[in-house]
N, C-alpha and C. Protein backbone atom coordinates (compact mmCIF):
# COMPACT_ATOMS: atom_id res chain seq x y z
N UNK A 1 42.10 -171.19 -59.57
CA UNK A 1 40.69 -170.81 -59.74
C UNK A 1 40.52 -169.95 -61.00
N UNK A 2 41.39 -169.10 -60.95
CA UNK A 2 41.32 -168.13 -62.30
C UNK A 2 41.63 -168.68 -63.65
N UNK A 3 42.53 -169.94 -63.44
CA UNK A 3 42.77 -170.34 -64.52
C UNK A 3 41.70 -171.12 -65.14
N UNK A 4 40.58 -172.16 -64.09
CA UNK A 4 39.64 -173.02 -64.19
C UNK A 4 38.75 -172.47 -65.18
N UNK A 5 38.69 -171.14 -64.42
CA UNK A 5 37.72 -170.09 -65.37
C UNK A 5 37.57 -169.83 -66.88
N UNK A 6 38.82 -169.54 -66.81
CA UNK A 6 39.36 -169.38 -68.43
C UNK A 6 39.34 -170.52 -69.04
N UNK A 7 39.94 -171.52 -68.59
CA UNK A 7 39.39 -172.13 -69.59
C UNK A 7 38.04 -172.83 -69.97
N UNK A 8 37.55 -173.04 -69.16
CA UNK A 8 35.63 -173.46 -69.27
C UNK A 8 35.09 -171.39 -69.82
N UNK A 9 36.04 -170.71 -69.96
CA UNK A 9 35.31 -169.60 -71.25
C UNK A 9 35.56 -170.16 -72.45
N UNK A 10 36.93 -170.69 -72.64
CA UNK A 10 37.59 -171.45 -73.95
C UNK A 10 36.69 -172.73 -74.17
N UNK A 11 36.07 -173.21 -73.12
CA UNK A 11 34.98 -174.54 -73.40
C UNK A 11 34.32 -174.16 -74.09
N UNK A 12 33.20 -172.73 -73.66
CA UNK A 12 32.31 -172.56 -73.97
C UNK A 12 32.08 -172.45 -75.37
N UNK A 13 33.32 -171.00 -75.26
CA UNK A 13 33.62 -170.32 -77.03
C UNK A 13 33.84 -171.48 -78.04
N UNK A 14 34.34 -172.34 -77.48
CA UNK A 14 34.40 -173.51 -79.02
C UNK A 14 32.84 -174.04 -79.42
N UNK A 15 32.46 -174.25 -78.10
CA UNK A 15 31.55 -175.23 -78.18
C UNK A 15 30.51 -174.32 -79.17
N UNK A 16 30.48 -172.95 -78.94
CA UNK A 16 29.34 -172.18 -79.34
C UNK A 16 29.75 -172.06 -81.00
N UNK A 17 30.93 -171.97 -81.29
CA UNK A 17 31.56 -171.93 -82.98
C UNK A 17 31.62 -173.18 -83.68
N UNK A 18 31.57 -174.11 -82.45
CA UNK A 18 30.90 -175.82 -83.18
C UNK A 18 29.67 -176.01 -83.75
N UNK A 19 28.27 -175.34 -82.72
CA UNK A 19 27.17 -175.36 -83.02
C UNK A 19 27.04 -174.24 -84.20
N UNK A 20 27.87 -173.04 -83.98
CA UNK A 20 27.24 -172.09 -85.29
C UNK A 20 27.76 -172.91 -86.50
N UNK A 21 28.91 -173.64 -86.62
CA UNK A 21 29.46 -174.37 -87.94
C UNK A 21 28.13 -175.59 -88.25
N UNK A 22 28.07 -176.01 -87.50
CA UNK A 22 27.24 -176.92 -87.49
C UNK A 22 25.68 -176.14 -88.51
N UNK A 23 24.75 -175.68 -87.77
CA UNK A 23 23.92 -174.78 -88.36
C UNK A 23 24.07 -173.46 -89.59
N UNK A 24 25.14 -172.97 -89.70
CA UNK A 24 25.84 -172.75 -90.93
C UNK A 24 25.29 -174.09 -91.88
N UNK A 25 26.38 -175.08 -91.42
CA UNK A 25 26.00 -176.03 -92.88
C UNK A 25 24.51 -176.48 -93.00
N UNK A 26 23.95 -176.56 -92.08
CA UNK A 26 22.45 -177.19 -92.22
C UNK A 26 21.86 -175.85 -93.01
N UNK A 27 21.43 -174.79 -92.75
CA UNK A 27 21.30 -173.76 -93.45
C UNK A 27 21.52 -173.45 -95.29
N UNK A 28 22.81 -174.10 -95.41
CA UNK A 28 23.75 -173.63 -96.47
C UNK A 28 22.52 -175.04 -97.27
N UNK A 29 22.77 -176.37 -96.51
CA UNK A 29 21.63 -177.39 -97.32
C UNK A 29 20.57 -177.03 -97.32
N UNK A 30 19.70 -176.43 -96.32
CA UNK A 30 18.64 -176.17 -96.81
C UNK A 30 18.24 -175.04 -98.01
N UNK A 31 19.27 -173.70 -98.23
CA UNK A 31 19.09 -172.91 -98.21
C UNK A 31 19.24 -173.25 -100.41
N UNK A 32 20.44 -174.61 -100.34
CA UNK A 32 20.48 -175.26 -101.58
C UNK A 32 19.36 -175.88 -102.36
N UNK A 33 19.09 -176.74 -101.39
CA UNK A 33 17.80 -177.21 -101.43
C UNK A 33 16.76 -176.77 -102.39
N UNK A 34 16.11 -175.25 -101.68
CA UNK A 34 14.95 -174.67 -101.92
C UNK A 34 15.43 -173.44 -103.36
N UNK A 35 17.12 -173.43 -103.63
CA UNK A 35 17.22 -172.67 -104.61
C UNK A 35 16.64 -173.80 -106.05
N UNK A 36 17.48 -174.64 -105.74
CA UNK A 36 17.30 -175.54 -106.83
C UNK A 36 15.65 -175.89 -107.01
């Protein structure tokens, strides 16, 4: 049970540093975008 736990925290934590990478780069294009 304890272990189940941990790792669906380790699910989560990736999943959440997938979406920030993810939006990072969309950001970084938009952010190119509007310099240029």
């Amino acid at each position: 049970m304890n272990e189940d736990k941990h790792v669906f925290q380790n699910c989560i934590i990736f999943a959440l540093l997938f979406l920030h990478l993810i939006n990072s780069e969309t950001i970084l294009k938009i952010g190119s975008r509007t310099a240029w």
